[in-house]
C-alpha atoms as a PDB file:
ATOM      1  CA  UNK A   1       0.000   0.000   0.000  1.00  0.00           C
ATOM      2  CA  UNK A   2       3.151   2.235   0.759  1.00  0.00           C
ATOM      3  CA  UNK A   3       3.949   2.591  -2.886  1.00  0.00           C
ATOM      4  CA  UNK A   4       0.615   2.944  -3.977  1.00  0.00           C
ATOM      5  CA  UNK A   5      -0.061   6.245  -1.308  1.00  0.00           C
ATOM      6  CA  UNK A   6       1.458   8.964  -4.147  1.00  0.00           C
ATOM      7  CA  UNK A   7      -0.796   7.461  -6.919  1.00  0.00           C
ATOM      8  CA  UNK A   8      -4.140   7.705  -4.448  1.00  0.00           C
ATOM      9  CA  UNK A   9      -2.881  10.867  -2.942  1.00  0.00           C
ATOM     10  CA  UNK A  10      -3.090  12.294  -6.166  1.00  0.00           C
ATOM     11  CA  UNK A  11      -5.929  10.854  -7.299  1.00  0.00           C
ATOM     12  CA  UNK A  12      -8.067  12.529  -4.604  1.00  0.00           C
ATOM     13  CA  UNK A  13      -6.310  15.967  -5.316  1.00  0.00           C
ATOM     14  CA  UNK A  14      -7.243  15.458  -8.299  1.00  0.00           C
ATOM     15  CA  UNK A  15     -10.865  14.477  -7.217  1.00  0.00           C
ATOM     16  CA  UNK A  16     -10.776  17.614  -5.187  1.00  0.00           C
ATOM     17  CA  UNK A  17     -10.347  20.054  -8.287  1.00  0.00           C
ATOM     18  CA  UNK A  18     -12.471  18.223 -10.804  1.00  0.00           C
ATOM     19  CA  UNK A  19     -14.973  19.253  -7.722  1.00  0.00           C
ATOM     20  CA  UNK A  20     -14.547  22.929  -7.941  1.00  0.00           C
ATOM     21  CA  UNK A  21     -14.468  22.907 -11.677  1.00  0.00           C
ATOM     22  CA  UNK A  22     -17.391  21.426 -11.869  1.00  0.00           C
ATOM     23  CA  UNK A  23     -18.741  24.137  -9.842  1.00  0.00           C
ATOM     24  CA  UNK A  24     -17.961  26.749 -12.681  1.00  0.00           C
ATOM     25  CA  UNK A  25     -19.381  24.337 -15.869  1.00  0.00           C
ATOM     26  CA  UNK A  26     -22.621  25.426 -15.574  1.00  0.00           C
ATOM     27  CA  UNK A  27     -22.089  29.125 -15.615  1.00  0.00           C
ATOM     28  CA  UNK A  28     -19.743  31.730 -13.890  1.00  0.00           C
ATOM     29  CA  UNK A  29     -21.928  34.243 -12.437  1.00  0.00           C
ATOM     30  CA  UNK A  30     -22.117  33.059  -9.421  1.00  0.00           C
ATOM     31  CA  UNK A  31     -18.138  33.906  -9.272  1.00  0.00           C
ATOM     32  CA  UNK A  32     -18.619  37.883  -9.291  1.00  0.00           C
ATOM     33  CA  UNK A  33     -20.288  38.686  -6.066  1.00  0.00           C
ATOM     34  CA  UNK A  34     -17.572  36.688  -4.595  1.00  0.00           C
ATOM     35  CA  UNK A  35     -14.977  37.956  -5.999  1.00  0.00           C
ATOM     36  CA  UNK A  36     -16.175  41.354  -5.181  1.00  0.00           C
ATOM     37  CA  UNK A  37     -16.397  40.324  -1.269  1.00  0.00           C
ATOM     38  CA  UNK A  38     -12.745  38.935  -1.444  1.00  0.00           C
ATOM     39  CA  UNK A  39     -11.659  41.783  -2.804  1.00  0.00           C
ATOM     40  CA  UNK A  40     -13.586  44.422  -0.455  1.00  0.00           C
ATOM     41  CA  UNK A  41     -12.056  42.198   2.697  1.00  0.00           C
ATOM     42  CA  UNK A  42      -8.606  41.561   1.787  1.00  0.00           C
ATOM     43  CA  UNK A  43      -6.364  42.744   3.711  1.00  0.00           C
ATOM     44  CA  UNK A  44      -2.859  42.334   1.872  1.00  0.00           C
ATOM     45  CA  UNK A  45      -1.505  45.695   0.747  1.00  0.00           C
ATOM     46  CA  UNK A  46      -1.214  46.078  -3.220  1.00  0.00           C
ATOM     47  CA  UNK A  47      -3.220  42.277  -3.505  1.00  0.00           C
ATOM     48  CA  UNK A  48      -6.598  44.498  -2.287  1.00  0.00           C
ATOM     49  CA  UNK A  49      -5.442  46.904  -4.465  1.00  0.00           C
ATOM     50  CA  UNK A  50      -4.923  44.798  -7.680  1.00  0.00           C
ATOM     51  CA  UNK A  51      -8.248  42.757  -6.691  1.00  0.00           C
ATOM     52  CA  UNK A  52     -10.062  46.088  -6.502  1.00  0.00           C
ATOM     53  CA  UNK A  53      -8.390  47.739  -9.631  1.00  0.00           C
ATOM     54  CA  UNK A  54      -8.014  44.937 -11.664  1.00  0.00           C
ATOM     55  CA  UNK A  55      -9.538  41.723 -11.387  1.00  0.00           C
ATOM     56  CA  UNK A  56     -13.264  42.852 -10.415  1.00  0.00           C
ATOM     57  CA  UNK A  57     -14.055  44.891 -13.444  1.00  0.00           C
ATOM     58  CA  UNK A  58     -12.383  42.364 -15.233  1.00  0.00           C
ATOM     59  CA  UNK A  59     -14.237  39.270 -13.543  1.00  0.00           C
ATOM     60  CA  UNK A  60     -14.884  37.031 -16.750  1.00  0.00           C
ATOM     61  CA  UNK A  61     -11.385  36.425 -18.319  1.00  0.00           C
ATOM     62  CA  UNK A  62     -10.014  35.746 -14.871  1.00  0.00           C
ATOM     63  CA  UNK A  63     -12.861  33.771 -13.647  1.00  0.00           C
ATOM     64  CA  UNK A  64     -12.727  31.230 -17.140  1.00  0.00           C
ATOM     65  CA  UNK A  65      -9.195  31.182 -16.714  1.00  0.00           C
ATOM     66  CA  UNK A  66      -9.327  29.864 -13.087  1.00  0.00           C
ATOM     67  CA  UNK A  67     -12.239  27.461 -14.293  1.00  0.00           C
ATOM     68  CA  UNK A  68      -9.983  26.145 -17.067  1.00  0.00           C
ATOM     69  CA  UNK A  69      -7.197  25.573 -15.050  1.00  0.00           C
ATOM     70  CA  UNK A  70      -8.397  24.387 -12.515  1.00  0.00           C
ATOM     71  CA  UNK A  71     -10.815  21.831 -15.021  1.00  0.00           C
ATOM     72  CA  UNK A  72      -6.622  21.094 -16.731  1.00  0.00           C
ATOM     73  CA  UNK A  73      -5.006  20.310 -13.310  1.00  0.00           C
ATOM     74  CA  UNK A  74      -8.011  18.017 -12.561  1.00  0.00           C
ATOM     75  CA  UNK A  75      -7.756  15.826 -15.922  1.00  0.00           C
ATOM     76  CA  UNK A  76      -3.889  15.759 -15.238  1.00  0.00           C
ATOM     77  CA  UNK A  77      -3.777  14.928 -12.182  1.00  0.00           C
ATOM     78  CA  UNK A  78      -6.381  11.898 -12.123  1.00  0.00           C
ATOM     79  CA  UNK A  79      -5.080  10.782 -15.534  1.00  0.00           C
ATOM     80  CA  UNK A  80      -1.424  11.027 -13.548  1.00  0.00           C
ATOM     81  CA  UNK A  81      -0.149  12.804 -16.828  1.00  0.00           C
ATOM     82  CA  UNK A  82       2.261  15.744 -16.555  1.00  0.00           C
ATOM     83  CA  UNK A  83       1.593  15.101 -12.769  1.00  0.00           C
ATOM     84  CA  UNK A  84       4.543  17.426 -11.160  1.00  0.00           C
ATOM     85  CA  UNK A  85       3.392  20.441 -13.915  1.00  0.00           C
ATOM     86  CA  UNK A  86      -0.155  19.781 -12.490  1.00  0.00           C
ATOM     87  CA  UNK A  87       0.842  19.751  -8.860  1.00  0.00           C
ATOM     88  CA  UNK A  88       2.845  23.555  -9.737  1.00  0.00           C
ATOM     89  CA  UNK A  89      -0.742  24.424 -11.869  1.00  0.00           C
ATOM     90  CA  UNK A  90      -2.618  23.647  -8.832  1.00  0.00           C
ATOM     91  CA  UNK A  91      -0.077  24.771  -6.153  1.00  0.00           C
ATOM     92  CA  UNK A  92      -0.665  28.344  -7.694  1.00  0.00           C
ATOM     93  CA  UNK A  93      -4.456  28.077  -7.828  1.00  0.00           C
ATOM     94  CA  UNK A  94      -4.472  27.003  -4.369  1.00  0.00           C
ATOM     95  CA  UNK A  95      -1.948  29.872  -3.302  1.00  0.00           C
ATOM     96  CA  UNK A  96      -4.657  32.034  -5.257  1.00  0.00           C
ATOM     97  CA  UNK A  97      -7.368  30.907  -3.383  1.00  0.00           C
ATOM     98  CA  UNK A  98      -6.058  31.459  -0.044  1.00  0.00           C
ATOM     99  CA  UNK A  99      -4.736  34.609  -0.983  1.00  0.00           C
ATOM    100  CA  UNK A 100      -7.859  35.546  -2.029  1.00  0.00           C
ATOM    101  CA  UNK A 101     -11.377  33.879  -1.336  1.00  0.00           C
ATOM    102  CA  UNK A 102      -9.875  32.503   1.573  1.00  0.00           C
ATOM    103  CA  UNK A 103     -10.243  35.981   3.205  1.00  0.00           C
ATOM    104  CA  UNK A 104     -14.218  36.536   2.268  1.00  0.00           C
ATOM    105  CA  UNK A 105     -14.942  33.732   4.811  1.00  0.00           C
ATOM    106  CA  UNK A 106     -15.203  34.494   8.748  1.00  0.00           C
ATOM    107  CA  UNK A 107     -15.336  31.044   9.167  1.00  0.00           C
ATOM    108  CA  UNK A 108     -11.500  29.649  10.353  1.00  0.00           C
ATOM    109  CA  UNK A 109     -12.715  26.110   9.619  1.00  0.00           C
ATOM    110  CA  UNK A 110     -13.617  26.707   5.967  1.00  0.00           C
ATOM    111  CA  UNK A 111     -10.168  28.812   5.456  1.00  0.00           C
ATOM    112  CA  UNK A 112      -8.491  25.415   5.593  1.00  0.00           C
ATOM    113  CA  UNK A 113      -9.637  24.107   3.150  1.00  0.00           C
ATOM    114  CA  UNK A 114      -7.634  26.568   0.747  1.00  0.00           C
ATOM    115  CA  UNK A 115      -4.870  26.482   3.097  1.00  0.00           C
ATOM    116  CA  UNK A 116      -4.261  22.725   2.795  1.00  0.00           C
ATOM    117  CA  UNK A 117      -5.034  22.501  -1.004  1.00  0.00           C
ATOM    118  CA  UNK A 118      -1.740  24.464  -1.171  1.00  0.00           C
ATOM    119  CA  UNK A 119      -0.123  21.666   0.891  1.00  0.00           C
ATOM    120  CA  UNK A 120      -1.429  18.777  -0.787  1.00  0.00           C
ATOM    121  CA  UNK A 121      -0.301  20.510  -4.608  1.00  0.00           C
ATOM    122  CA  UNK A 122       3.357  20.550  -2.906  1.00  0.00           C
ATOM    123  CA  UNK A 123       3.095  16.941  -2.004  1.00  0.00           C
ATOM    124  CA  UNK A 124       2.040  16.292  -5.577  1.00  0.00           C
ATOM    125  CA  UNK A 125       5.504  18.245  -6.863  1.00  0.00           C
ATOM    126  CA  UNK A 126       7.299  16.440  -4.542  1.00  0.00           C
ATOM    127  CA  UNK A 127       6.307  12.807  -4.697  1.00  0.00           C
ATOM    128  CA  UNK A 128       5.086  12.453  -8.326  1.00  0.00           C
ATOM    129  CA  UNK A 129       2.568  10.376  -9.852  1.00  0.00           C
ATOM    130  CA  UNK A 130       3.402   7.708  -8.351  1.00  0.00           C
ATOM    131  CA  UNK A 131       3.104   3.634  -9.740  1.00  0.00           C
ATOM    132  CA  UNK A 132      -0.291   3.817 -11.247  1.00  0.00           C
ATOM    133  CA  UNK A 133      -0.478   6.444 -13.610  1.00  0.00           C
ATOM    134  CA  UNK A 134      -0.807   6.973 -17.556  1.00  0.00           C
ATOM    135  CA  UNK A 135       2.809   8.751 -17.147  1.00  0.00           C
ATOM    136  CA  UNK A 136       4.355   5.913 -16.884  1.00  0.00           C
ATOM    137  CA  UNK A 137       3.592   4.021 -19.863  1.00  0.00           C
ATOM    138  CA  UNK A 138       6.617   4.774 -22.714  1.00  0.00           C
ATOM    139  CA  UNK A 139       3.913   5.447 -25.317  1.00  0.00           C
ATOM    140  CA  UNK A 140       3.411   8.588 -23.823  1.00  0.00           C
ATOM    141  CA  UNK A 141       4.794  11.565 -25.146  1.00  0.00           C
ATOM    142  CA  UNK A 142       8.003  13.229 -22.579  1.00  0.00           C
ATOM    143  CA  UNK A 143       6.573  16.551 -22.252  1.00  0.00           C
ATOM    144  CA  UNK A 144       3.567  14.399 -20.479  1.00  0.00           C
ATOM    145  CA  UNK A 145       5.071  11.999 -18.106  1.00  0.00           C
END
């Protein structure tokens, strides 16, 4: 089971942002009234500003950007294809999140769940696909294993 772990360790992170993608295939509006919230309540200096300035009156190219990526990291991740470029993709969502969204909830509890999404990408970069992945097989291209 010990070699196994990395493959169903990344399976479920995987699992995890097919989830929230999923959230976003059915429409993005939803996304603008929270992004205006995270943006009123953040309190990093020049982040709030660049929230504020930038990203809410600019809400749809960075919200289908964030829904494609995070929909890419998903596929790569449960495929186990490109696994360590997913586990950067989705280290730097997750690092966007908490930066971000994170901060629109009072709830402490909920926070983690952005906070350890971050953690769980960096295990990803650091162990790899692991035995049971698509990766592995030499039919694959190099630029995807």
């Amino acid at each position: 089971m010990a070699q196994v772990w990395p493959s169903a360790f990344r399976f479920v992170v995987g699992l995890y942002w097919l989830y929230f993608a999923s959230q976003k295939w059915q429409g993005i509006g939803w996304m603008k009234p929270v992004l205006d919230s995270a943006a009123r309540v953040n309190p990093i200096p020049g982040l709030h500003e660049m929230l504020v300035s930038v990203v809410v009156p600019n809400w749809v190219p960075f919200a289908l950007a964030q829904s494609i990526a995070e929909t890419v990291t998903a596929v790569l991740l449960i495929l186990g294809l490109a696994t360590r470029w997913a586990g950067v993709l989705g280290f730097l969502l997750a690092a966007n999140l908490a930066l971000t969204v994170a901060f629109a909830s009072n709830d402490d509890g909920f926070r983690w769940m952005y906070y350890l999404a971050v953690l769980a990408n960096g295990q990803i970069i650091v162990s790899g696909p692991g035995p049971v992945a698509l990766g592995r097989f030499g039919w694959v291209p190099a630029w995807l294993r």
